[in-house]
C-alpha atoms as a PDB file:
ATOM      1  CA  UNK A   1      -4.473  -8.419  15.307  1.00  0.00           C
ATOM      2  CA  UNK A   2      -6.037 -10.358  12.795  1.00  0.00           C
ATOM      3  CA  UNK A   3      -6.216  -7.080  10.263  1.00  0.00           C
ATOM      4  CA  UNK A   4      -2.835  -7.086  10.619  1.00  0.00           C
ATOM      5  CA  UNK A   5      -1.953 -10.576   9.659  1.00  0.00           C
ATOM      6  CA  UNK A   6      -4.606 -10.062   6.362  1.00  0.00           C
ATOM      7  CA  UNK A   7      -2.567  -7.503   5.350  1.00  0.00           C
ATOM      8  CA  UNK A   8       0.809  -8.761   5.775  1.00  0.00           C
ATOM      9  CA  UNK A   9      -0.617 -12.271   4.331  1.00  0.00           C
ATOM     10  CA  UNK A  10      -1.497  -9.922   1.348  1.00  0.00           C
ATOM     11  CA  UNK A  11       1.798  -7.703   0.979  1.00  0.00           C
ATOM     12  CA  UNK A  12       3.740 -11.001   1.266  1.00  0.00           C
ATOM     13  CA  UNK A  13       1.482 -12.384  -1.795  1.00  0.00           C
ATOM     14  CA  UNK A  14       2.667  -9.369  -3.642  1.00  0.00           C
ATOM     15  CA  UNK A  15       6.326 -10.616  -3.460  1.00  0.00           C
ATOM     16  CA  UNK A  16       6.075 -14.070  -3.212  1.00  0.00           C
ATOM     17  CA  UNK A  17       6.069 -14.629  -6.875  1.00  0.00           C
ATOM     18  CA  UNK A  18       9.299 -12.485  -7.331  1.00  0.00           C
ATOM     19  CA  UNK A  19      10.629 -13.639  -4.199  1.00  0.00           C
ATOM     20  CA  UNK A  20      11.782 -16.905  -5.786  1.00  0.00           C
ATOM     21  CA  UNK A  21      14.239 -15.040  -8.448  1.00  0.00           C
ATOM     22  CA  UNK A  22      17.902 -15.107  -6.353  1.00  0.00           C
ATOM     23  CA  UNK A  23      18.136 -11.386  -7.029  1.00  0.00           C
ATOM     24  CA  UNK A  24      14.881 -10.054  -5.578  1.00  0.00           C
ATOM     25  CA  UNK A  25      15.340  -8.118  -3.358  1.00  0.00           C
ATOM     26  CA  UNK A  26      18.783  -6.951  -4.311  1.00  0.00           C
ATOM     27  CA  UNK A  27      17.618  -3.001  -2.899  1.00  0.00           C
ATOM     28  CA  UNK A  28      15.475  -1.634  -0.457  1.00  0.00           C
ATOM     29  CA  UNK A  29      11.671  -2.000  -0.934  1.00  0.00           C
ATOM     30  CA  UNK A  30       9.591   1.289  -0.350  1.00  0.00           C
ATOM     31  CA  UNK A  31       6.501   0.737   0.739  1.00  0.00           C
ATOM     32  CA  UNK A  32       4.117   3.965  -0.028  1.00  0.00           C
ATOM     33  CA  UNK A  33       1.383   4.786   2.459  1.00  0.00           C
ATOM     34  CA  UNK A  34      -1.899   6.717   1.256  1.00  0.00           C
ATOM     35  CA  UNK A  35      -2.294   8.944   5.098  1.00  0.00           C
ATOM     36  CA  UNK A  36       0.139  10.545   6.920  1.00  0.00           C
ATOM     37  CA  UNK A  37       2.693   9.424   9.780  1.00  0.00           C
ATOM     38  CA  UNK A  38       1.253   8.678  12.811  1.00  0.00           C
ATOM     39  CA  UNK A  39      -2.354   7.504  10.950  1.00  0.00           C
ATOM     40  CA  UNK A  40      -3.677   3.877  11.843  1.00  0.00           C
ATOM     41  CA  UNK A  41      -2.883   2.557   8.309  1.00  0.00           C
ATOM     42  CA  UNK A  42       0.428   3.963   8.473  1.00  0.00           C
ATOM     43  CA  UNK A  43       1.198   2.219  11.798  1.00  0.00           C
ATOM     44  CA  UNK A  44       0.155  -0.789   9.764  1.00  0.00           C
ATOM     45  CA  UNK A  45       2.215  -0.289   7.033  1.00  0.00           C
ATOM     46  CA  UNK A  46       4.903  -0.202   9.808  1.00  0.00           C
ATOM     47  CA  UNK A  47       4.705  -3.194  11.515  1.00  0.00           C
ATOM     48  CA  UNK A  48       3.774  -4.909   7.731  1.00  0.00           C
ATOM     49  CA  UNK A  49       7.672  -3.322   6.819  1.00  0.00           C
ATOM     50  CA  UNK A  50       8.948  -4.795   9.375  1.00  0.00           C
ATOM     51  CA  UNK A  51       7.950  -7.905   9.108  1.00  0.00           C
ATOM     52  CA  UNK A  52       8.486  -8.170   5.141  1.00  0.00           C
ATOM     53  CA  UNK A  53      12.144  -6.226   6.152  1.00  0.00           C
ATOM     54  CA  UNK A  54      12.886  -9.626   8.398  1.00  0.00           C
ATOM     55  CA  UNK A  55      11.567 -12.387   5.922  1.00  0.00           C
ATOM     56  CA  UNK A  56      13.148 -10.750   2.650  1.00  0.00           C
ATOM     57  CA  UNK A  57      16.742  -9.692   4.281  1.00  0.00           C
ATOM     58  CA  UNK A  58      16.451  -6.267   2.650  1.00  0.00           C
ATOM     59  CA  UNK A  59      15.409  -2.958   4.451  1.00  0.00           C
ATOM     60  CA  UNK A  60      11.509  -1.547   3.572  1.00  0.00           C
ATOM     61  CA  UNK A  61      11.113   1.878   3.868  1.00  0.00           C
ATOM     62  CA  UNK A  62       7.403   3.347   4.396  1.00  0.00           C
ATOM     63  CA  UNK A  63       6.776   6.385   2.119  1.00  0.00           C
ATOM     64  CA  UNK A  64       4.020   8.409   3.360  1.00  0.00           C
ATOM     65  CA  UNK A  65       2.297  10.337   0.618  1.00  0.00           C
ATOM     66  CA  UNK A  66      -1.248  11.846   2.110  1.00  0.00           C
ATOM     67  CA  UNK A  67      -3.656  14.087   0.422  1.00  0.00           C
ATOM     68  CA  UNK A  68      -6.162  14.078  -2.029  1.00  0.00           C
ATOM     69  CA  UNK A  69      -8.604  11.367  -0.744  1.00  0.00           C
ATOM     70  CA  UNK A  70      -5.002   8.667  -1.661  1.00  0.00           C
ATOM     71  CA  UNK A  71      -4.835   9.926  -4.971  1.00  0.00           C
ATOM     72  CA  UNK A  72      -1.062  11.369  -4.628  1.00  0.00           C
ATOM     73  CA  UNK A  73      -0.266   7.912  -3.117  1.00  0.00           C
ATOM     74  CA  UNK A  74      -1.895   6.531  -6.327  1.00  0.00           C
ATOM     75  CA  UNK A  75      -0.405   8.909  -8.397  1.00  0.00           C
ATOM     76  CA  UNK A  76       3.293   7.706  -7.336  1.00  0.00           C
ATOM     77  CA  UNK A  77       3.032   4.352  -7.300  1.00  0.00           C
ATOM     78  CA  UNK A  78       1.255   4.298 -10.751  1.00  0.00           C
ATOM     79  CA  UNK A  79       4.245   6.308 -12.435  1.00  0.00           C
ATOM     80  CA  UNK A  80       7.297   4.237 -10.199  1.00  0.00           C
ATOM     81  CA  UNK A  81       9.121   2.341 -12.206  1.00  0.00           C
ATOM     82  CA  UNK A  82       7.063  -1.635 -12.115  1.00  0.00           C
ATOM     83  CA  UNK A  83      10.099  -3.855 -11.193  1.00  0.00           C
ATOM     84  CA  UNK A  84       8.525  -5.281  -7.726  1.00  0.00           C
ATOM     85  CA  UNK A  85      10.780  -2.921  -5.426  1.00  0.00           C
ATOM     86  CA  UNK A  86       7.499   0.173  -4.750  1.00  0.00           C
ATOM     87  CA  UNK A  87       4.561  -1.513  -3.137  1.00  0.00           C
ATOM     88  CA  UNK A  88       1.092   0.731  -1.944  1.00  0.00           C
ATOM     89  CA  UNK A  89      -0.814   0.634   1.021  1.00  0.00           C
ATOM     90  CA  UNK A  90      -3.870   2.104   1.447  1.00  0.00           C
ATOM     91  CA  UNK A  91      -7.940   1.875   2.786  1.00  0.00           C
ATOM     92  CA  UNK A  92     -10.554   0.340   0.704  1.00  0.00           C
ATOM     93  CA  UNK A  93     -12.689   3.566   1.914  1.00  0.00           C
ATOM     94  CA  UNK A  94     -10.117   5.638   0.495  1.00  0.00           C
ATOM     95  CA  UNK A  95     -10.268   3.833  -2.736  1.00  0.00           C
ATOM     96  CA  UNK A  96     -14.350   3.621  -3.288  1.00  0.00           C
ATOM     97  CA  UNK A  97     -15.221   7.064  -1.130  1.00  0.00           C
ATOM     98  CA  UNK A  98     -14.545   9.039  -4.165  1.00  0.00           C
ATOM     99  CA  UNK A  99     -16.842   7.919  -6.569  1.00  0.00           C
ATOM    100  CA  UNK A 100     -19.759   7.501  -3.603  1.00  0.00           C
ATOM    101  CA  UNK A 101     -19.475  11.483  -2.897  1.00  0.00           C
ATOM    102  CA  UNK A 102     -19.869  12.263  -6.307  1.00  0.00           C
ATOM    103  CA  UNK A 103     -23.090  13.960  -7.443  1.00  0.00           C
ATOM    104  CA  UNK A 104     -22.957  11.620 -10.409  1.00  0.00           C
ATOM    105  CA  UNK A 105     -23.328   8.396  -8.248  1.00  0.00           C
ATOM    106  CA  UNK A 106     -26.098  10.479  -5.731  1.00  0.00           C
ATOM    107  CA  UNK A 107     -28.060  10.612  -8.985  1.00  0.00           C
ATOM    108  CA  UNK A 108     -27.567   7.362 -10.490  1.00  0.00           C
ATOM    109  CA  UNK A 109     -29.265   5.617  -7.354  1.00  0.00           C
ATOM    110  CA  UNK A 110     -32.756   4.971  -7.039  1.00  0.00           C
ATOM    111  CA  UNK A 111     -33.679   6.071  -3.291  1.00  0.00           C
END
């Protein structure tokens, strides 16, 4: 439970800031998930939508964009238009799992 409450704690610090503006939100929020429907961190992003969905008044829609180690997820976000209303989820081991499988960072390491 207490992941949980991190995270929303942390999604709500996203939007606090914008959240005192009158006209945020004035449209749904989507809330893009790096793993597909059904995954652990999507269930989280669930209940976290639901909960931001009941605070801000204004429906959150989870976007679930798996593949590529989160990168699509990335990809999406990075290139959405940055006006507060497309917010990511994702795994810290998705995040730092890429550049620890590389052969680059294997050789960089003294063993």
């Amino acid at each position: 439970m207490r992941p949980i409450l991190a995270l929303f704690a942390f999604a709500f610090a996203l939007v606090a800031p914008i959240a005192n503006a009158q006209t945020y939100p004035s449209r749904p929020i989507t809330l893009v998930v790096s793993f597909a429907a059904g995954s652990g961190t999507d269930s989280v992003a669930r209940i976290v939508a639901q909960k931001l969905s009941e605070r801000l008044k204004q429906p959150v829609v989870v976007e679930n964009k798996a593949g590529a180690n989160g990168q699509i997820a990335a990809e999406y976000v990075k290139n959405a238009k940055p006006d507060g209303y497309t917010l990511w989820m994702t795994t810290i081991r998705s995040r730092t799992s890429r550049r620890s499988s590389s052969r680059e960072s294997c050789r960089s390491r003294s063993w």
